[in-house]
N, C-alpha and C. Protein backbone atom coordinates (compact mmCIF):
# COMPACT_ATOMS: atom_id res chain seq x y z
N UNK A 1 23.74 136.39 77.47
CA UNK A 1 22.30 136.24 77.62
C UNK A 1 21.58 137.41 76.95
N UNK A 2 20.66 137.26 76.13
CA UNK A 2 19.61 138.16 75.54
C UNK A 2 18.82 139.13 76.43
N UNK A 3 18.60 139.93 76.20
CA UNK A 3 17.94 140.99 77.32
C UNK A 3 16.98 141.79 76.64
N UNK A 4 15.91 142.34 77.04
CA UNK A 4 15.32 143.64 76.86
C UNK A 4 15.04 144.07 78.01
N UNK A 5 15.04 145.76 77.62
CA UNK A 5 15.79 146.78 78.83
C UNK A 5 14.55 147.60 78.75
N UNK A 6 13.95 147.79 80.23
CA UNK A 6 12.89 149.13 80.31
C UNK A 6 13.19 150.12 80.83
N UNK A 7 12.57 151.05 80.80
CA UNK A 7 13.75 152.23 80.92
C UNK A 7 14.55 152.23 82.24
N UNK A 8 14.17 151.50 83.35
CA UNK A 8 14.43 151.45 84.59
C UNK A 8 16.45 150.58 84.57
N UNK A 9 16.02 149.12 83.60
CA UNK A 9 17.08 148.62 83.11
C UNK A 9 18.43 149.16 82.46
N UNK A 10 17.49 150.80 81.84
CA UNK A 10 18.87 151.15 80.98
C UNK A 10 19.44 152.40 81.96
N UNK A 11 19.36 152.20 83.51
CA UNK A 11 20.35 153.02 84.49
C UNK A 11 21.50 153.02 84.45
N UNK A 12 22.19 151.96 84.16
CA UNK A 12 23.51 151.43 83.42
C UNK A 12 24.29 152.60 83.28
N UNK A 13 23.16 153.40 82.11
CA UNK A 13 23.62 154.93 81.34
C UNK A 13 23.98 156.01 82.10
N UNK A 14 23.31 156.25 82.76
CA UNK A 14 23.42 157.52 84.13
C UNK A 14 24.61 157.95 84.61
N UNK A 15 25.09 158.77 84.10
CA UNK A 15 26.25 160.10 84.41
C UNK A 15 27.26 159.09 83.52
N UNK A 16 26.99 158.89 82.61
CA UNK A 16 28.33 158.15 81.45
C UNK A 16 28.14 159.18 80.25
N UNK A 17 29.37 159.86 79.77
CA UNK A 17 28.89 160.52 78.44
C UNK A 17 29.42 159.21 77.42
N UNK A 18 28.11 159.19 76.65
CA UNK A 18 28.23 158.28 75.59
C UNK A 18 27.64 159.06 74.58
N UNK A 19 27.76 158.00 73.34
CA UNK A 19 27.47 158.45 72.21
C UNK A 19 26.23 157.53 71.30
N UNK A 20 24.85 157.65 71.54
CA UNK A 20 23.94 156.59 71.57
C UNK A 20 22.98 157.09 70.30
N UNK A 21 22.91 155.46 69.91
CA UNK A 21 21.59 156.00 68.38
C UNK A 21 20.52 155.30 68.89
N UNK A 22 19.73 156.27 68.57
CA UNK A 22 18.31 155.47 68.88
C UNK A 22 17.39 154.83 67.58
N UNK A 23 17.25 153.99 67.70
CA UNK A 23 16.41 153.11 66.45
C UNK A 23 15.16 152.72 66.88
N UNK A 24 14.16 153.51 66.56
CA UNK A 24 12.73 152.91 66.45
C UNK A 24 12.17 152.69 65.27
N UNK A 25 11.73 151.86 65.96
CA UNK A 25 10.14 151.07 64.88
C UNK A 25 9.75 150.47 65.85
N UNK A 26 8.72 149.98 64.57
CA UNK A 26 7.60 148.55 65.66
C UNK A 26 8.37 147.26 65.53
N UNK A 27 9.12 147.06 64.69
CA UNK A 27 9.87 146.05 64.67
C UNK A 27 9.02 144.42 64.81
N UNK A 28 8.03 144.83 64.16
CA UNK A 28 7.09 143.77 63.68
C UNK A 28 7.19 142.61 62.53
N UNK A 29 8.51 141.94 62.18
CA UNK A 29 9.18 141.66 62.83
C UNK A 29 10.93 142.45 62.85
N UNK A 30 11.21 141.99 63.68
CA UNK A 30 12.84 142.88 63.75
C UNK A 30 13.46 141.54 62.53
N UNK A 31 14.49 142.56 61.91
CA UNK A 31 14.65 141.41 60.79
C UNK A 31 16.48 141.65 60.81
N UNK A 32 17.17 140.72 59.51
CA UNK A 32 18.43 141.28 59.80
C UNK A 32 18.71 142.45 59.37
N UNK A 33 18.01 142.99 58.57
CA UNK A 33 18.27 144.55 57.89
C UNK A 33 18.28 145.67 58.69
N UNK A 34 17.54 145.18 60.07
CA UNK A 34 17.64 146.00 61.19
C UNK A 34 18.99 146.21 61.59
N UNK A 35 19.24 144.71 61.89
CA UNK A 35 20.93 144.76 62.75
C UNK A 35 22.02 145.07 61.66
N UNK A 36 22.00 144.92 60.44
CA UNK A 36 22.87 145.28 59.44
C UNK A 36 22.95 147.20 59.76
N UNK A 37 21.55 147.38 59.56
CA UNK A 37 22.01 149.32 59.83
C UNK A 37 22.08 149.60 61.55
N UNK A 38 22.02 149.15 62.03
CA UNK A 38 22.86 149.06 63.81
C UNK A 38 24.28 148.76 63.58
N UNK A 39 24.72 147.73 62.65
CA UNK A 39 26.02 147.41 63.03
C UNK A 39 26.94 148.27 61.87
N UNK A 40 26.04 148.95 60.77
CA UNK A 40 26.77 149.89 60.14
C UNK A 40 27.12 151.12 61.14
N UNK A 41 25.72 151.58 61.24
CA UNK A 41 25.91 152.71 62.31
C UNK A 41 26.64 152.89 63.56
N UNK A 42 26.77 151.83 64.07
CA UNK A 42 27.60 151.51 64.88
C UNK A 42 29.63 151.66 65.07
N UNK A 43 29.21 151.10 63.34
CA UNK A 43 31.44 151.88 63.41
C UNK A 43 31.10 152.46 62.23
N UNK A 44 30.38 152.90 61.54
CA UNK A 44 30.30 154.44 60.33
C UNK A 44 30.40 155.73 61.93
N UNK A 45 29.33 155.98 62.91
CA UNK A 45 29.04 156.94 63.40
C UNK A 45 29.71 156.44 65.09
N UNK A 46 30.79 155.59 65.33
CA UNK A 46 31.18 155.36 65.97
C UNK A 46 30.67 155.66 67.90
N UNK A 47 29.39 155.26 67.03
CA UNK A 47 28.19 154.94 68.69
C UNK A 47 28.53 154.04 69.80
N UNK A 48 28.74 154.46 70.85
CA UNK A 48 28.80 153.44 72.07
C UNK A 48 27.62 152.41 72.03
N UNK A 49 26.45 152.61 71.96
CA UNK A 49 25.34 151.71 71.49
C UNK A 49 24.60 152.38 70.84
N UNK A 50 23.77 151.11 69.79
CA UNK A 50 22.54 151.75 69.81
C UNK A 50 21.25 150.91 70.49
N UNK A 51 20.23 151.55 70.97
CA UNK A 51 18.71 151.33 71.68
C UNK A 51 17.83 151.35 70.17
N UNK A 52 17.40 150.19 70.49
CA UNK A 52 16.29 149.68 69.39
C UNK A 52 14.80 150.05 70.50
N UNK A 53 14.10 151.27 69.76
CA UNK A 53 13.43 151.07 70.77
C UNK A 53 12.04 151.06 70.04
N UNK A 54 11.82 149.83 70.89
CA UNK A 54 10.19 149.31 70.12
C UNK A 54 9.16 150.12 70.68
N UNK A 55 8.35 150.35 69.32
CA UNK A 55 7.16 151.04 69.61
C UNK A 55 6.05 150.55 70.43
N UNK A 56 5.97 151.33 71.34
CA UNK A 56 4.36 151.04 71.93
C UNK A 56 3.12 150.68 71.22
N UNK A 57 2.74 151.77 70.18
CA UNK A 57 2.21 152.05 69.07
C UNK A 57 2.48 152.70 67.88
N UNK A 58 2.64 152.61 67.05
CA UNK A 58 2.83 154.20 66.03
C UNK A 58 1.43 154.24 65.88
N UNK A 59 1.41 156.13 66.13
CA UNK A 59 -0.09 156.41 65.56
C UNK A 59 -0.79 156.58 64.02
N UNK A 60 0.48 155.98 63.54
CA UNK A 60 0.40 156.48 62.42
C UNK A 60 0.13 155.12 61.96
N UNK A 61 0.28 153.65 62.32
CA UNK A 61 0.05 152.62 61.99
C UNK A 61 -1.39 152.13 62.70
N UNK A 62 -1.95 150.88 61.91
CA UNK A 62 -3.16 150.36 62.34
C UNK A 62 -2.50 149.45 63.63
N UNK A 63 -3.07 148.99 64.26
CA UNK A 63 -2.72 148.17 65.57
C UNK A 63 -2.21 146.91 65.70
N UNK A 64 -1.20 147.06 65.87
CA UNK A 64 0.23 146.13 66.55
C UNK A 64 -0.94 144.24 66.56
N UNK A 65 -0.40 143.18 65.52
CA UNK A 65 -0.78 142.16 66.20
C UNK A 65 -0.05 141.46 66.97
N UNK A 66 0.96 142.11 67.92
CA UNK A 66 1.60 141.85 68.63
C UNK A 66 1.73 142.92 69.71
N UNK A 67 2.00 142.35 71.22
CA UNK A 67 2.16 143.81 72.41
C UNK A 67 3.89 144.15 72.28
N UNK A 68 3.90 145.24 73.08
CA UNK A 68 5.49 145.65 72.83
C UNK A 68 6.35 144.59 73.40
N UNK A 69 5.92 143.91 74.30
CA UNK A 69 6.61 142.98 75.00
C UNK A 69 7.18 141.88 74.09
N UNK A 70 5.88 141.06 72.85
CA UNK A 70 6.35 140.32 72.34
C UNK A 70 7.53 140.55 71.24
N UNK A 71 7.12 141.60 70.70
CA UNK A 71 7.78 142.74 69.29
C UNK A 71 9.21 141.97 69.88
N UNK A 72 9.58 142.94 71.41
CA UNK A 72 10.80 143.37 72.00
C UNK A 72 11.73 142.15 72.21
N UNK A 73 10.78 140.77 72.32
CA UNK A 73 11.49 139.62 72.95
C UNK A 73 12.07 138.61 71.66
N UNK A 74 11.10 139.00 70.27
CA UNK A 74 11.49 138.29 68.97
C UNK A 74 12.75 139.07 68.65
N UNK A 75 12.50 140.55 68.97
CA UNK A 75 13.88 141.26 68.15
C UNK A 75 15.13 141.31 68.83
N UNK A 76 15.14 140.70 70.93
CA UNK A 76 16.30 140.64 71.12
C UNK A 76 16.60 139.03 70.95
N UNK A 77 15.97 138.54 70.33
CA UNK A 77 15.88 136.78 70.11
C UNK A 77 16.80 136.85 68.50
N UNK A 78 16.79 137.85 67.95
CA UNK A 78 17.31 137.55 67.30
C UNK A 78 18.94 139.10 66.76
N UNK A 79 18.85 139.57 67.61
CA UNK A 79 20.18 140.22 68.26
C UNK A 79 21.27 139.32 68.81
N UNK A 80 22.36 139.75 68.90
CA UNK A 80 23.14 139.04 69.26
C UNK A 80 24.67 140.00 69.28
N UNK A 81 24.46 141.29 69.61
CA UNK A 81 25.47 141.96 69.47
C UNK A 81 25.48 142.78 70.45
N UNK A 82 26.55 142.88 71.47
CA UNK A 82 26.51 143.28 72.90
C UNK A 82 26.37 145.36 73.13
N UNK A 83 26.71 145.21 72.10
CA UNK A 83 26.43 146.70 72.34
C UNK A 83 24.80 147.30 71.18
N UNK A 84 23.64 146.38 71.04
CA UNK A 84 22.60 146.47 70.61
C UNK A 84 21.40 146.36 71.30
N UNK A 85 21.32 146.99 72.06
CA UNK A 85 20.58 146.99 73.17
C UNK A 85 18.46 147.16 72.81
N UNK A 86 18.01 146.03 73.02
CA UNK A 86 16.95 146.61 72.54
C UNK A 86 15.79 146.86 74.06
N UNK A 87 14.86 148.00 73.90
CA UNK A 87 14.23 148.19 74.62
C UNK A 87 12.78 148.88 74.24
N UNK A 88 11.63 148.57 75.79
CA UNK A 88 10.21 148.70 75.88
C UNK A 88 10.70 150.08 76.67
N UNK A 89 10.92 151.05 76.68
CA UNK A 89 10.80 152.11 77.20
C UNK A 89 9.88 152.67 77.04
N UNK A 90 9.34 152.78 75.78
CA UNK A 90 8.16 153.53 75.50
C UNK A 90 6.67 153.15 76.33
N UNK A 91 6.99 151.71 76.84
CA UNK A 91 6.04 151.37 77.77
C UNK A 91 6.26 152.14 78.93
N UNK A 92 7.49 152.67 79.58
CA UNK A 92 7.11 152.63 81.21
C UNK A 92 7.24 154.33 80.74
N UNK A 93 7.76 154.72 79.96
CA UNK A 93 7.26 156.42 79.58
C UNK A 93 5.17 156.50 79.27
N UNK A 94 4.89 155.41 78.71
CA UNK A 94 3.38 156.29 78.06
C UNK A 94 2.59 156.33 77.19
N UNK A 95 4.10 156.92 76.04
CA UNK A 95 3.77 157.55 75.64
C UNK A 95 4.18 156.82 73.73
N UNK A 96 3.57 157.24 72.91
CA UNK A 96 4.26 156.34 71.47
C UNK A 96 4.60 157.92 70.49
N UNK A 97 4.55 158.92 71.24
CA UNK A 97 5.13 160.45 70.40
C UNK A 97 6.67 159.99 70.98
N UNK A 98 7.14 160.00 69.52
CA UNK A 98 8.64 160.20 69.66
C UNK A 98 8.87 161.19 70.55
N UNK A 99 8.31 162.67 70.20
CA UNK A 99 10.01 163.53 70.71
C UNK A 99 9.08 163.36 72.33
N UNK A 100 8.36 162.94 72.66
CA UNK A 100 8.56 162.71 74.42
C UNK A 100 9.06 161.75 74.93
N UNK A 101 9.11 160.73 74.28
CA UNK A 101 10.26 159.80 74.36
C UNK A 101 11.81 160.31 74.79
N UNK A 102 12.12 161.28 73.61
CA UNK A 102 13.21 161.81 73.56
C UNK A 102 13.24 162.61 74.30
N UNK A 103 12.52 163.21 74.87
CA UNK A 103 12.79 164.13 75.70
C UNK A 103 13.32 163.42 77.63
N UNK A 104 12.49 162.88 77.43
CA UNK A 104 12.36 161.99 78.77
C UNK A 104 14.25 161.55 78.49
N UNK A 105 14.66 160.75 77.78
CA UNK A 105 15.75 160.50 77.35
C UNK A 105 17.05 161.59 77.77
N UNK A 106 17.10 162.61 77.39
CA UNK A 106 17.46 163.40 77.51
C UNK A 106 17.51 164.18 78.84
N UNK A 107 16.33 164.15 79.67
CA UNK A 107 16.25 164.17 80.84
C UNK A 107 16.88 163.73 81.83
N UNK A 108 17.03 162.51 81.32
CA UNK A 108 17.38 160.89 82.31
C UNK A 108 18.97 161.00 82.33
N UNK A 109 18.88 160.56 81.36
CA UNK A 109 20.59 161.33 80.94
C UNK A 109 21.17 161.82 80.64
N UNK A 110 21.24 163.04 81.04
CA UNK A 110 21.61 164.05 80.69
C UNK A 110 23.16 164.54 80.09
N UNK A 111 24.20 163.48 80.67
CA UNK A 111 25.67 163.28 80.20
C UNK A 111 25.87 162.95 78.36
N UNK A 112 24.69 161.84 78.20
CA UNK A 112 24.81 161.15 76.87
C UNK A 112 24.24 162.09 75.82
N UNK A 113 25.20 161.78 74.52
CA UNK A 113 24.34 162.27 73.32
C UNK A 113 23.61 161.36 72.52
N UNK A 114 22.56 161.93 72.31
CA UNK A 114 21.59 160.90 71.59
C UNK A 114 21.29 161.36 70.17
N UNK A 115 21.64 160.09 69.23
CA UNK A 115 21.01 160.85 67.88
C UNK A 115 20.12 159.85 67.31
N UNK A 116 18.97 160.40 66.52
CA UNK A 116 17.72 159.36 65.69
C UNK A 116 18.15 159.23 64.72
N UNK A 117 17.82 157.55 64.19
CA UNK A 117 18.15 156.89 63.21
C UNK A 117 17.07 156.80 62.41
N UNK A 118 17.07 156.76 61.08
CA UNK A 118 15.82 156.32 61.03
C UNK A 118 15.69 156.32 59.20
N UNK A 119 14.74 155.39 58.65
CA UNK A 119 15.09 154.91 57.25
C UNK A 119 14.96 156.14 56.46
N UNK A 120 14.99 156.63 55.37
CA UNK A 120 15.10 157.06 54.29
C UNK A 120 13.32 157.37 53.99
N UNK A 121 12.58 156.08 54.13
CA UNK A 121 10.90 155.89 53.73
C UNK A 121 10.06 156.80 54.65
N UNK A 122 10.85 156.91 55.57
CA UNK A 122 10.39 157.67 56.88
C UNK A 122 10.33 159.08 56.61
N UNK A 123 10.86 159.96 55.64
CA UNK A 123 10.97 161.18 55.23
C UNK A 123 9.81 161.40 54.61
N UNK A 124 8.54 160.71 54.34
CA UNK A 124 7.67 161.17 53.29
C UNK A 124 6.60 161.80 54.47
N UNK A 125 6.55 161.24 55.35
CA UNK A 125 5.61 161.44 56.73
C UNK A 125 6.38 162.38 57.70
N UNK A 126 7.64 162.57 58.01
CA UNK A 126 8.31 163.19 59.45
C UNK A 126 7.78 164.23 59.38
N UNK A 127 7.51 164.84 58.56
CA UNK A 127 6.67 166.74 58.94
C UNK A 127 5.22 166.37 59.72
N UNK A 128 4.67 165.25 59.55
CA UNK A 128 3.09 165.26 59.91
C UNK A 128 3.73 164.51 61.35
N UNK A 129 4.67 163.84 61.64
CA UNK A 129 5.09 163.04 63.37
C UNK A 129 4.81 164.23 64.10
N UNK A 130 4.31 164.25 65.15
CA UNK A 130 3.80 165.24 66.60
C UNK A 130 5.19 165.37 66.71
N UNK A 131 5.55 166.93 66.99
CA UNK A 131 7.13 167.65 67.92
C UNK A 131 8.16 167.19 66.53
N UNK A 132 7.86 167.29 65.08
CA UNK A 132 8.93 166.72 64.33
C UNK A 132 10.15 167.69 64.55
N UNK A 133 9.76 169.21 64.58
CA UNK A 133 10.38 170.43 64.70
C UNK A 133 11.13 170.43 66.07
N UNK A 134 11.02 169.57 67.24
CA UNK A 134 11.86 169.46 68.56
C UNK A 134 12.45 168.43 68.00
N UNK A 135 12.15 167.32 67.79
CA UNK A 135 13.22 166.45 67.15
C UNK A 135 14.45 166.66 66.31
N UNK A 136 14.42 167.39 65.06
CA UNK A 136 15.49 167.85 64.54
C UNK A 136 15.86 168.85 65.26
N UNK A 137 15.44 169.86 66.14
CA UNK A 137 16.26 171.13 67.06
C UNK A 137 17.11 170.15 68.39
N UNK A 138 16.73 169.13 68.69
CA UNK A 138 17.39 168.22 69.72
C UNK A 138 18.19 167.55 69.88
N UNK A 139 18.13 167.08 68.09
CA UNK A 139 18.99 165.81 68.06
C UNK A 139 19.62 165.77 66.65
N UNK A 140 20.45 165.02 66.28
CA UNK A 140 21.27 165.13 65.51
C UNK A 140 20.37 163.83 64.76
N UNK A 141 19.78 163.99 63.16
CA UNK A 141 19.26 163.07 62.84
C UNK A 141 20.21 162.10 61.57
N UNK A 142 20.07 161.09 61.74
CA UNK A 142 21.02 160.27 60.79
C UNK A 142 19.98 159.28 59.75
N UNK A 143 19.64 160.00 58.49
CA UNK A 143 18.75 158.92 57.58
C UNK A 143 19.57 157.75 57.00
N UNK A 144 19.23 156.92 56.67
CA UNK A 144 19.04 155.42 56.20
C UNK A 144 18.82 155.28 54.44
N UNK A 145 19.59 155.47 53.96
CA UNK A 145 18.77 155.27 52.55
C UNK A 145 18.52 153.27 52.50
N UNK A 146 16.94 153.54 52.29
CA UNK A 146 16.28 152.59 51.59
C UNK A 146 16.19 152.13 50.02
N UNK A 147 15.85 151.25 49.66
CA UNK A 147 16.04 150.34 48.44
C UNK A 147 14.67 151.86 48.03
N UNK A 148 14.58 151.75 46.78
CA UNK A 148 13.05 153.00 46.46
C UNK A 148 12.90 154.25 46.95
N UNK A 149 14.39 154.78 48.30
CA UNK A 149 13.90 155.94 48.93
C UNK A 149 14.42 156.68 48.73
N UNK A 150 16.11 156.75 47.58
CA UNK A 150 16.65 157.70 47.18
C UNK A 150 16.74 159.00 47.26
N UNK A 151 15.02 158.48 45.95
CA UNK A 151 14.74 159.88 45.82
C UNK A 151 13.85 161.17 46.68
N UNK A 152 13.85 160.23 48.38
CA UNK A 152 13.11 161.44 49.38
C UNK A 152 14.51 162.24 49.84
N UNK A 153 15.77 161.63 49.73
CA UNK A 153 17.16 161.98 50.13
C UNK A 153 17.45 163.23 49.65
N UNK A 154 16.94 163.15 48.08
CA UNK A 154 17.60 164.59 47.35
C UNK A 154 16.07 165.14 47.39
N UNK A 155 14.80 165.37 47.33
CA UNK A 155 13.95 165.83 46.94
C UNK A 155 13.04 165.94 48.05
N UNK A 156 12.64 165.59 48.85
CA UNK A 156 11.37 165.76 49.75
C UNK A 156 12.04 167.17 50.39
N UNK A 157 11.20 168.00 49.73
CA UNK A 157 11.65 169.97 50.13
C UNK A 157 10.99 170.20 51.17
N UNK A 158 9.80 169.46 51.71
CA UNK A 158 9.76 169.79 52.82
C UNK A 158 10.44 169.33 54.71
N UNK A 159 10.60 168.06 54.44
CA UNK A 159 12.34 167.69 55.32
C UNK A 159 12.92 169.04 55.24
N UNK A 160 13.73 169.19 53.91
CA UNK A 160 14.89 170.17 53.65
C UNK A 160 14.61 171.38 54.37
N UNK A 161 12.66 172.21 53.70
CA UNK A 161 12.77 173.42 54.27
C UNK A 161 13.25 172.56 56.82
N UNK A 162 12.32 172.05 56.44
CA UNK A 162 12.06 171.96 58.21
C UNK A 162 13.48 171.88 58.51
N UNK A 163 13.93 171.51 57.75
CA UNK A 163 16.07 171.33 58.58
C UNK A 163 16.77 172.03 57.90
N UNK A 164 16.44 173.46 57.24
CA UNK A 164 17.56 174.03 57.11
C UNK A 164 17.70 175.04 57.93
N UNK A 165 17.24 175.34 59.26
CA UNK A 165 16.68 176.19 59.81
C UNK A 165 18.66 176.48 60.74
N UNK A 166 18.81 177.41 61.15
CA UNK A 166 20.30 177.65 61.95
C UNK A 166 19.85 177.00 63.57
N UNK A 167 18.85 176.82 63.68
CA UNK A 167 18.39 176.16 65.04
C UNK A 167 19.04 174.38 65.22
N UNK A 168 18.90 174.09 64.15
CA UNK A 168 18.57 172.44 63.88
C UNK A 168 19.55 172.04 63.96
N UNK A 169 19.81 170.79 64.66
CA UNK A 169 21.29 169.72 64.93
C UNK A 169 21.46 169.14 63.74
N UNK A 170 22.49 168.70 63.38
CA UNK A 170 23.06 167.86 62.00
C UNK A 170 22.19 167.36 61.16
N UNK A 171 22.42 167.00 60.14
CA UNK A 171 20.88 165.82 59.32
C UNK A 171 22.32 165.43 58.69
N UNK A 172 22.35 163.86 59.30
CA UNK A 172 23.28 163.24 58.29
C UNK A 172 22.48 162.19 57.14
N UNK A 173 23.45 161.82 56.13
CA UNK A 173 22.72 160.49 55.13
C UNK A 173 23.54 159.51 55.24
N UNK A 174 23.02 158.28 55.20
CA UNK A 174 24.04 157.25 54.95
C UNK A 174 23.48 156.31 53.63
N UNK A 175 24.35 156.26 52.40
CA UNK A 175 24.23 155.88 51.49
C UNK A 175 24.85 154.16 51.34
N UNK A 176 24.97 154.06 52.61
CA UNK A 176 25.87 152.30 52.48
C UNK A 176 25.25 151.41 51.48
N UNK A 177 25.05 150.32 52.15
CA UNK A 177 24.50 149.24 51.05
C UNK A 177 23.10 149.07 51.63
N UNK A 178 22.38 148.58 50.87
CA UNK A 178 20.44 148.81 50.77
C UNK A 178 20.03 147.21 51.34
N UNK A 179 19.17 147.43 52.05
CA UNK A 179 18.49 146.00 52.48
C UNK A 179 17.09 146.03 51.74
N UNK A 180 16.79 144.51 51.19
CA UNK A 180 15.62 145.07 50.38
C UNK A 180 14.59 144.02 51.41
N UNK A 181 14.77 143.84 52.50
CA UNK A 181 14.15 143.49 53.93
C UNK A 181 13.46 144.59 54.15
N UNK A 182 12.10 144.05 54.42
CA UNK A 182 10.78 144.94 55.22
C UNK A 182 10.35 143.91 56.65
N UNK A 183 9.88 144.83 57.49
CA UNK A 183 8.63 144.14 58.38
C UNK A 183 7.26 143.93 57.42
N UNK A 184 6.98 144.59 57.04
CA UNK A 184 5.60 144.71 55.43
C UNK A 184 5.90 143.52 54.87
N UNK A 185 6.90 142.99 54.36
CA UNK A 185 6.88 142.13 53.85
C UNK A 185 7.20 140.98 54.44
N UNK A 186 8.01 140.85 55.46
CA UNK A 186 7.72 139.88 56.05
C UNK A 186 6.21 139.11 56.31
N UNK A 187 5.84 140.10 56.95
CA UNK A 187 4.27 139.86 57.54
C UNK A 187 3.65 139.38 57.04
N UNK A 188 3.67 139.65 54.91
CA UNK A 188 2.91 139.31 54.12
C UNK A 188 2.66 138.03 53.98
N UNK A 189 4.28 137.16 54.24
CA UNK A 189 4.49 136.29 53.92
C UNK A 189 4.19 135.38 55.03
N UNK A 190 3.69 135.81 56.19
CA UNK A 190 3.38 134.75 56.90
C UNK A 190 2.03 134.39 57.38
């Protein structure tokens, strides 16, 4: 049976050390390019799960024509992999700033390690995300190369300066194979 998990749902976790990726977006719509880099990440970085966790809001985006609820119920509608857990947490936290998300996370469960996933396109903006600097000191971040995003992989110097710091947890890349799947483009098309 299909599920989405609020944070109350994902107690499950509590005093288990696991090894968990977290995947946000708005997932407007969740597409297969999503579950393709879940199910890479999944035996590349040999994660107990990963949490798809849909945005409340990004502040950085214009406004959701959809609530988190619906986002959450199309993208576990079209999941189907038992250790892909998608969830509205960000609803019963608040809050749509990542690293309080993560923090709360971290809080909760304190046994598990948690690391952020997150595309390649996403590097042109992460210095301007609220707490980007607790995020990489917290967590071990794992980029995504995108179809066009190559070149933020070797070149966006300011990522580089913010994570080369002796404070900062891992910055991995994953160069697998490219989905040329958007939510953007989906949307366009419908």
């Amino acid at each position: 049976m299909r599920k989405v998990y609020n944070l109350q749902a994902l107690n499950f976790l509590q005093n288990c050390s696991l090894n968990i990726g977290l995947f946000g977006g708005s997932f407007n719509p969740a597409h297969q390019g999503h579950l393709r880099t879940s199910s890479s990440a999944l035996k590349f970085f040999e994660f107990d799960y990963i949490i798809w966790l849909v945005a409340l809001q990004n502040p950085m985006k214009p406004a959701y024509n959809s609530d988190i609820f619906t986002r959450a119920l199309n993208a576990s509608n079209l999941n189907d992999h038992p250790r892909i857990l998608i969830s509205t947490a960000e609803h019963d936290i608040g809050t749509s700033y990542l690293y309080k998300v993560l923090r709360v996370f971290r809080e909760k469960f304190p046994s598990s390690k948690f690391s952020w996933l997150m595309g390649a396109d996403n590097l042109v903006s992460f210095n301007s995300w609220e707490g980007s600097a607790e995020i990489i000191c917290e967590h071990e971040i794992i980029v995504f190369d995108r179809p066009g995003s190559t070149k933020f992989l070797s070149c966006n110097s300011k990522f580089t300066s913010l994570t080369n710091s002796s404070e900062n947890k891992e910055i991995k890349y994953y160069y697998g194979p490219k989905d040329n799947i958007s939510s953007t483009e989906i949307r366009k098309k419908t």
